[in-house]
PDB file of N, CA and C in Angstrom:
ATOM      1  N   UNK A   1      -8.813 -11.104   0.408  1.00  0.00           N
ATOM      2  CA  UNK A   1      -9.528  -9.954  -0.133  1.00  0.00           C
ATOM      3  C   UNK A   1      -8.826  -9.499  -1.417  1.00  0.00           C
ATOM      4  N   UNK A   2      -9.139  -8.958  -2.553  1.00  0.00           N
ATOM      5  CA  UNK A   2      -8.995  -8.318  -4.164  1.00  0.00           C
ATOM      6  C   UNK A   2      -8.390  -7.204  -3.652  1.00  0.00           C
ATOM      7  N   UNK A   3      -7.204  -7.107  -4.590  1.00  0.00           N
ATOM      8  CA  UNK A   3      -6.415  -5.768  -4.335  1.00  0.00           C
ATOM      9  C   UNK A   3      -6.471  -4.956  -5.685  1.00  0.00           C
ATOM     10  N   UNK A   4      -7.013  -4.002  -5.542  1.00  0.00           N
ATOM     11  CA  UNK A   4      -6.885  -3.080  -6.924  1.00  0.00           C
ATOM     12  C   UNK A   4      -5.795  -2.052  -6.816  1.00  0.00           C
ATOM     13  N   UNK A   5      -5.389  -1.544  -8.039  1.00  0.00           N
ATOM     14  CA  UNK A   5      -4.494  -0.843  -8.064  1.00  0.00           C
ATOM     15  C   UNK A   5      -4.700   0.496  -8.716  1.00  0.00           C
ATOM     16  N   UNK A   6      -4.971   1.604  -8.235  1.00  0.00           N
ATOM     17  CA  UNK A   6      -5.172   2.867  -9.012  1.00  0.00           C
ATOM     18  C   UNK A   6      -4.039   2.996  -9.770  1.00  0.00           C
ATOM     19  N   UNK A   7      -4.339   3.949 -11.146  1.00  0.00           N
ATOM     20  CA  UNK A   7      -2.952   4.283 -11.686  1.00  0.00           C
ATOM     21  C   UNK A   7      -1.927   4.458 -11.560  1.00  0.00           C
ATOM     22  N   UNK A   8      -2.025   5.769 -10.606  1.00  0.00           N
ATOM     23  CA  UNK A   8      -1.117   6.810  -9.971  1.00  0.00           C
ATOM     24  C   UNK A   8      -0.186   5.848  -9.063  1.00  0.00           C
ATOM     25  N   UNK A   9      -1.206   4.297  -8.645  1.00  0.00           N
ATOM     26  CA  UNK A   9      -0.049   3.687  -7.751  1.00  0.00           C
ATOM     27  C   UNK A   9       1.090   2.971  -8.175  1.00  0.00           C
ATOM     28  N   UNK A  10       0.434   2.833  -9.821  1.00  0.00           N
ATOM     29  CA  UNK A  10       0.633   1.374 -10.639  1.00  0.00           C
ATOM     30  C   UNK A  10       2.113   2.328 -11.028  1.00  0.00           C
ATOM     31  N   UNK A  11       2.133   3.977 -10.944  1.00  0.00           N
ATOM     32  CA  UNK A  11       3.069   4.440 -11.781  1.00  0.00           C
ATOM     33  C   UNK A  11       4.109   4.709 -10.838  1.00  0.00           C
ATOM     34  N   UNK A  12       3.834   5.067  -9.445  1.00  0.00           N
ATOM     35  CA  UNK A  12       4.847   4.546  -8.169  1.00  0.00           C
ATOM     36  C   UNK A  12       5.262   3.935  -7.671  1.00  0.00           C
ATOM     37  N   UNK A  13       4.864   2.711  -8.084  1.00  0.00           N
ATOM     38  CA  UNK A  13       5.554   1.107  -7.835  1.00  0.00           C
ATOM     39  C   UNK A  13       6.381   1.328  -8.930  1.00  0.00           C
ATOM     40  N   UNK A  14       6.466   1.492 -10.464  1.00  0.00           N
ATOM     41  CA  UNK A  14       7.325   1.512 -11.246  1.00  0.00           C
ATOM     42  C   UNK A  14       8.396   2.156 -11.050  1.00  0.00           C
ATOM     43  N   UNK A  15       8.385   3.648 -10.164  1.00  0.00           N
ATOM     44  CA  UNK A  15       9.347   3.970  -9.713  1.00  0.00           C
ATOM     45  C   UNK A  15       9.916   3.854  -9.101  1.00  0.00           C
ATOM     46  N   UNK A  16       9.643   3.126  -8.219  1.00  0.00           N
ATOM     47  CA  UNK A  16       9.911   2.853  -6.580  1.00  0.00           C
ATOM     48  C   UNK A  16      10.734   1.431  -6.806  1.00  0.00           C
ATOM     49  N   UNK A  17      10.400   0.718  -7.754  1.00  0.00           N
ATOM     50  CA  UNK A  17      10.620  -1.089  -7.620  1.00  0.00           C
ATOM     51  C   UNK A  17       9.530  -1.708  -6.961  1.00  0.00           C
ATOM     52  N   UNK A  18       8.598  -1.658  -6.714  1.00  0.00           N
ATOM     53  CA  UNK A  18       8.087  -2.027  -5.560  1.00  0.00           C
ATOM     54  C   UNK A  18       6.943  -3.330  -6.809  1.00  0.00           C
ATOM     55  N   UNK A  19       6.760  -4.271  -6.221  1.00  0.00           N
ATOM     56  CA  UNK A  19       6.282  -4.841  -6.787  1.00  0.00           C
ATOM     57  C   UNK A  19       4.339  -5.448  -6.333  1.00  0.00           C
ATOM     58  N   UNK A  20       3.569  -5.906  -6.786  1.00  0.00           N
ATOM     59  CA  UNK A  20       2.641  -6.775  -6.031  1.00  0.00           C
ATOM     60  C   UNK A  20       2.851  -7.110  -5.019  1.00  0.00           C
ATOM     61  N   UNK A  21       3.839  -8.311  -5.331  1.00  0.00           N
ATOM     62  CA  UNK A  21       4.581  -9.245  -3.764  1.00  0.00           C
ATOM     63  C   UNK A  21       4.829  -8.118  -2.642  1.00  0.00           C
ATOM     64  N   UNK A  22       5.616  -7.321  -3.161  1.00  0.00           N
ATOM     65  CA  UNK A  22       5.844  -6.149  -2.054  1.00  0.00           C
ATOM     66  C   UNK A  22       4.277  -5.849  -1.066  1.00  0.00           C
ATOM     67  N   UNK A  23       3.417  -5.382  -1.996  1.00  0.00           N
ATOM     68  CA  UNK A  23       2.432  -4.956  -1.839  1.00  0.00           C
ATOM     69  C   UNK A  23       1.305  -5.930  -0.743  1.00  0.00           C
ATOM     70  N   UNK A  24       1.279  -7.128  -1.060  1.00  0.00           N
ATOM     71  CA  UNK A  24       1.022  -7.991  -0.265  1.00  0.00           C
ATOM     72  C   UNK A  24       1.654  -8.360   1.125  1.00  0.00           C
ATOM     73  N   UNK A  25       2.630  -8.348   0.414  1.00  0.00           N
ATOM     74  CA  UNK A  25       3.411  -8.617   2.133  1.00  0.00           C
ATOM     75  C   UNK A  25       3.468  -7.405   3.104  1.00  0.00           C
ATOM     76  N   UNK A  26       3.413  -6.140   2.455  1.00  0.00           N
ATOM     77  CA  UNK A  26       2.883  -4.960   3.472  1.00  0.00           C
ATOM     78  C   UNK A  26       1.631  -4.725   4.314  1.00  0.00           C
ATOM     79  N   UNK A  27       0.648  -5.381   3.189  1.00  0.00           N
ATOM     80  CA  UNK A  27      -0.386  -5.216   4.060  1.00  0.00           C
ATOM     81  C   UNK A  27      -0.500  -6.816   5.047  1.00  0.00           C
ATOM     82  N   UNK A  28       0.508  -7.711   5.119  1.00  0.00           N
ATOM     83  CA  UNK A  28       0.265  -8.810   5.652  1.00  0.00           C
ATOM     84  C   UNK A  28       1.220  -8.747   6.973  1.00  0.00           C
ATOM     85  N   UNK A  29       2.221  -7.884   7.159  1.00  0.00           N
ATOM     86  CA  UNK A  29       3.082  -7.583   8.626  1.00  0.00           C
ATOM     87  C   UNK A  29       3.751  -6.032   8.280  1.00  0.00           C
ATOM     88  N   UNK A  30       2.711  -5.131   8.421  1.00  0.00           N
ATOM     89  CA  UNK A  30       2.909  -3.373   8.844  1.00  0.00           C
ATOM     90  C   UNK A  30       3.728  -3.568  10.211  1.00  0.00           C
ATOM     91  N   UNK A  31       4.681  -2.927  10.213  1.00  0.00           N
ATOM     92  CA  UNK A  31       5.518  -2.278  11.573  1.00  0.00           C
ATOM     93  C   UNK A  31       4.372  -1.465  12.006  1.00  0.00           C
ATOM     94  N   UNK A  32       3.552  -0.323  11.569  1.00  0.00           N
ATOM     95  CA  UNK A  32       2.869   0.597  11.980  1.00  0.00           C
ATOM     96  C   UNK A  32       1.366   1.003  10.745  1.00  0.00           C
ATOM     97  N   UNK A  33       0.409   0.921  11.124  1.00  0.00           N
ATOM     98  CA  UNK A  33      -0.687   1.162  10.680  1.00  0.00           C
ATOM     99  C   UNK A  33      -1.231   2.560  11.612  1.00  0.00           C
ATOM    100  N   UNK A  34      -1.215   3.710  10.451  1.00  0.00           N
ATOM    101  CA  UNK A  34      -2.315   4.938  11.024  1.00  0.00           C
ATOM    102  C   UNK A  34      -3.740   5.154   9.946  1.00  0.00           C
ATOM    103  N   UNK A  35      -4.476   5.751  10.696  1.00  0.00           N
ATOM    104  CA  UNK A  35      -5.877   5.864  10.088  1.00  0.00           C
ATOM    105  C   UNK A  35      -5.870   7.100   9.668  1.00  0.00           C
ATOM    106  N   UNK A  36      -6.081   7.582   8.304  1.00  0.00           N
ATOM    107  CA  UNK A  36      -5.953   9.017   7.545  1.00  0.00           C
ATOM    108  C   UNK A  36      -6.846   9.650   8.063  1.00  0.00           C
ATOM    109  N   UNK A  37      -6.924  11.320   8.163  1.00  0.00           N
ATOM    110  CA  UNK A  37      -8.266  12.517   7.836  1.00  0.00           C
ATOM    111  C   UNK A  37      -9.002  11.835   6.799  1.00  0.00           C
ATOM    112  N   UNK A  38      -8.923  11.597   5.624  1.00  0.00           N
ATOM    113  CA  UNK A  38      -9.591  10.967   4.612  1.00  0.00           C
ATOM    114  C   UNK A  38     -10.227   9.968   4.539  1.00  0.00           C
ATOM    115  N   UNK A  39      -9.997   9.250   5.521  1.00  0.00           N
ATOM    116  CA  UNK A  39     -10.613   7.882   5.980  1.00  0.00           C
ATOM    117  C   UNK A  39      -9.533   6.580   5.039  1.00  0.00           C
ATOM    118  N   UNK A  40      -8.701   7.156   4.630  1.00  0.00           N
ATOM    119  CA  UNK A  40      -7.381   5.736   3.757  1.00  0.00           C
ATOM    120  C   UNK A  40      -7.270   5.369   4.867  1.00  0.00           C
ATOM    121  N   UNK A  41      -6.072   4.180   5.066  1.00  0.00           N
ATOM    122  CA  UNK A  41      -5.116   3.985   6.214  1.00  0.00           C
ATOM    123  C   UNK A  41      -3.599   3.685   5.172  1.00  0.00           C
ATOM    124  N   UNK A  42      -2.514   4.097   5.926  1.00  0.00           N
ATOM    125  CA  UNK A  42      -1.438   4.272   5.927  1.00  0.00           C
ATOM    126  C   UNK A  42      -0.976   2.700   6.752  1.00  0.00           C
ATOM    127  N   UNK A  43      -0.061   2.142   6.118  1.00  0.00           N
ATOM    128  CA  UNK A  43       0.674   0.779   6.389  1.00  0.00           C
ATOM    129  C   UNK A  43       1.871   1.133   6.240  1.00  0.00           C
ATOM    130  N   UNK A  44       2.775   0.604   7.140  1.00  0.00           N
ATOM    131  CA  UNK A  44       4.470   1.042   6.613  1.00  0.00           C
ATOM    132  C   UNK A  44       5.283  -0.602   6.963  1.00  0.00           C
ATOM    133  N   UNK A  45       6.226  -0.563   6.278  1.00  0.00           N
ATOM    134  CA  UNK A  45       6.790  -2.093   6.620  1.00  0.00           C
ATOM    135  C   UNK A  45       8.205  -1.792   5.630  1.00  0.00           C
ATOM    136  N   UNK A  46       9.334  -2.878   6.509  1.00  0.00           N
ATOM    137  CA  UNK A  46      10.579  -2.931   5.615  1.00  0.00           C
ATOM    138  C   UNK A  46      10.855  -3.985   4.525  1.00  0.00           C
ATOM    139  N   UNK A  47      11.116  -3.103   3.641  1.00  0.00           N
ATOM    140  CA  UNK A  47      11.349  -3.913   2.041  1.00  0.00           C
ATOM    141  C   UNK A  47      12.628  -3.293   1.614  1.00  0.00           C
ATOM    142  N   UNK A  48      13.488  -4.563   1.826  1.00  0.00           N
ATOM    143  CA  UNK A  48      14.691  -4.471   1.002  1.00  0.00           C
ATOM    144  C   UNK A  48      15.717  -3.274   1.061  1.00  0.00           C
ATOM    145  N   UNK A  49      15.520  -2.930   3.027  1.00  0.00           N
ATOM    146  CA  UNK A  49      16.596  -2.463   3.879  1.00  0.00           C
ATOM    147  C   UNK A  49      15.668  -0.681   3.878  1.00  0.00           C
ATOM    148  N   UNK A  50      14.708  -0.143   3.352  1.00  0.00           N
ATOM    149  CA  UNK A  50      13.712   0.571   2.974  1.00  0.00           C
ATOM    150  C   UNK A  50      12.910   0.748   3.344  1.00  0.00           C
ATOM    151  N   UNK A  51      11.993   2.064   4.381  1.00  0.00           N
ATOM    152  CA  UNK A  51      10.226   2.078   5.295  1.00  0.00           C
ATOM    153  C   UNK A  51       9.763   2.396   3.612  1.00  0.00           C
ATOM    154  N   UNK A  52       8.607   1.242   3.373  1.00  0.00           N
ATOM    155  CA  UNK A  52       7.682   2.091   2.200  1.00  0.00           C
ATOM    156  C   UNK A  52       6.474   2.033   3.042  1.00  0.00           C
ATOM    157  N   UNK A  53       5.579   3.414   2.634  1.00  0.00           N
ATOM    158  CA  UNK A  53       4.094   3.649   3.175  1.00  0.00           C
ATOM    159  C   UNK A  53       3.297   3.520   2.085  1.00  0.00           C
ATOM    160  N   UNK A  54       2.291   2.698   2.215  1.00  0.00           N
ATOM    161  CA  UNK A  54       1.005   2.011   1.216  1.00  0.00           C
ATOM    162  C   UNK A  54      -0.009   2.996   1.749  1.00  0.00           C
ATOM    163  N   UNK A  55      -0.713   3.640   1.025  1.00  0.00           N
ATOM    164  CA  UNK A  55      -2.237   4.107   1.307  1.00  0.00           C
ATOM    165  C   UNK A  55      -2.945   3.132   0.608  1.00  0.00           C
ATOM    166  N   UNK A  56      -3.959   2.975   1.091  1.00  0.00           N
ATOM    167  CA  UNK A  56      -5.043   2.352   0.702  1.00  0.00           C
ATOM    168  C   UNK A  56      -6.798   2.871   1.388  1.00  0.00           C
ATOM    169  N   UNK A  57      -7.586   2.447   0.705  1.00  0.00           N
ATOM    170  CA  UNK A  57      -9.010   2.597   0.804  1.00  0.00           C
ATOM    171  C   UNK A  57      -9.504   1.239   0.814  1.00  0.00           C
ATOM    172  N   UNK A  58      -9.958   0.662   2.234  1.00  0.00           N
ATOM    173  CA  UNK A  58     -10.880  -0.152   2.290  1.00  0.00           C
ATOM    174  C   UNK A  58     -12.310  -0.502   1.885  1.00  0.00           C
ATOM    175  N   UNK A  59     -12.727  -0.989   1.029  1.00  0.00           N
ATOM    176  CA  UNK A  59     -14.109  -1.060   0.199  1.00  0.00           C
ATOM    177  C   UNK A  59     -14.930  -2.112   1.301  1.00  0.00           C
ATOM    178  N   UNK A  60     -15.744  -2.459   0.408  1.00  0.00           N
ATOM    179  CA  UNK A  60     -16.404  -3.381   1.079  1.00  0.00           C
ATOM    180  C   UNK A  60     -16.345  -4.831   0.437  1.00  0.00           C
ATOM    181  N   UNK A  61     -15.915  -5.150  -0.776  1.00  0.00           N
ATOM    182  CA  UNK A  61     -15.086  -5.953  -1.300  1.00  0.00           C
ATOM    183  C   UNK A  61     -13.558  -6.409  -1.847  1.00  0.00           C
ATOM    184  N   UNK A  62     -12.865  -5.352  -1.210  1.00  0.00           N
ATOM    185  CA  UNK A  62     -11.852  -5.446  -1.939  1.00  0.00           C
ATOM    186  C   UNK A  62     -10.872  -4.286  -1.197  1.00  0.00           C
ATOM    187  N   UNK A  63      -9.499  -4.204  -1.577  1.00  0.00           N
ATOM    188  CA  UNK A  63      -8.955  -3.007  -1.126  1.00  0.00           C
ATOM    189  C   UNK A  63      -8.690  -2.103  -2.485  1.00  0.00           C
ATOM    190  N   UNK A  64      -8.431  -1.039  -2.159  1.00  0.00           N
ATOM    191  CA  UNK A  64      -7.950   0.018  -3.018  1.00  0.00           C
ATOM    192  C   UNK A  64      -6.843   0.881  -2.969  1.00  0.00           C
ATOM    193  N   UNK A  65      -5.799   0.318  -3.805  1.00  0.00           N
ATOM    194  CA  UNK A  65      -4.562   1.222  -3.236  1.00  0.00           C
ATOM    195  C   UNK A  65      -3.976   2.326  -4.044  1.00  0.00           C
ATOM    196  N   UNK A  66      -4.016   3.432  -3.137  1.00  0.00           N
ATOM    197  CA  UNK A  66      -4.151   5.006  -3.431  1.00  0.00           C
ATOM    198  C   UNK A  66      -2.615   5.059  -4.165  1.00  0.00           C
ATOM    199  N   UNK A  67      -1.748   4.868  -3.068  1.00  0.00           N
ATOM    200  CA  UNK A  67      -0.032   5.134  -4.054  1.00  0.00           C
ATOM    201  C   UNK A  67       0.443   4.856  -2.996  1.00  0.00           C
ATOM    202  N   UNK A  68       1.948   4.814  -3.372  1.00  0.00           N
ATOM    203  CA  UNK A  68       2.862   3.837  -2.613  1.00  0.00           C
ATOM    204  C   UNK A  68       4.323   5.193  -2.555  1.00  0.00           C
ATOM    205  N   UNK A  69       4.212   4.842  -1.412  1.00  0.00           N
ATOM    206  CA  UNK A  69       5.636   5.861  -0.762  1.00  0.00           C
ATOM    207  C   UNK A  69       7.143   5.456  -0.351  1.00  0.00           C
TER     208      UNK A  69
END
């Protein structure tokens, strides 16, 4: 599935380090997946001794990722 990247995420990965690869491999083995009020879902997984949490918005082609924690 196409992963897009909103701004706001593109500018929290820059801060964070967090890269694509990161990004992929989170949504490919989450320790824990919750389902938002908003309808996002929340993914969490360890990167580089680190819990980061991915929001994202599931489309119907593609994902959409809100920002990275």
């Amino acid at each position: 599935m196409r992963i897009e990247v909103s701004h706001h995420a593109k500018k929290r990965m820059r801060q964070r380090g967090i890269s694509i690869l990161h990004i992929r491999h989170i949504l490919r083995f989450p320790i824990k997946t919750c389902i938002n009020h908003d309808k996002t879902i929340s993914v969490f997984a360890n990167i580089e001794n680190r819990t980061i949490e991915l929001v994202y918005a599931k489309k119907e082609n593609y994902i959409n990722i809100v920002t990275v924690i």
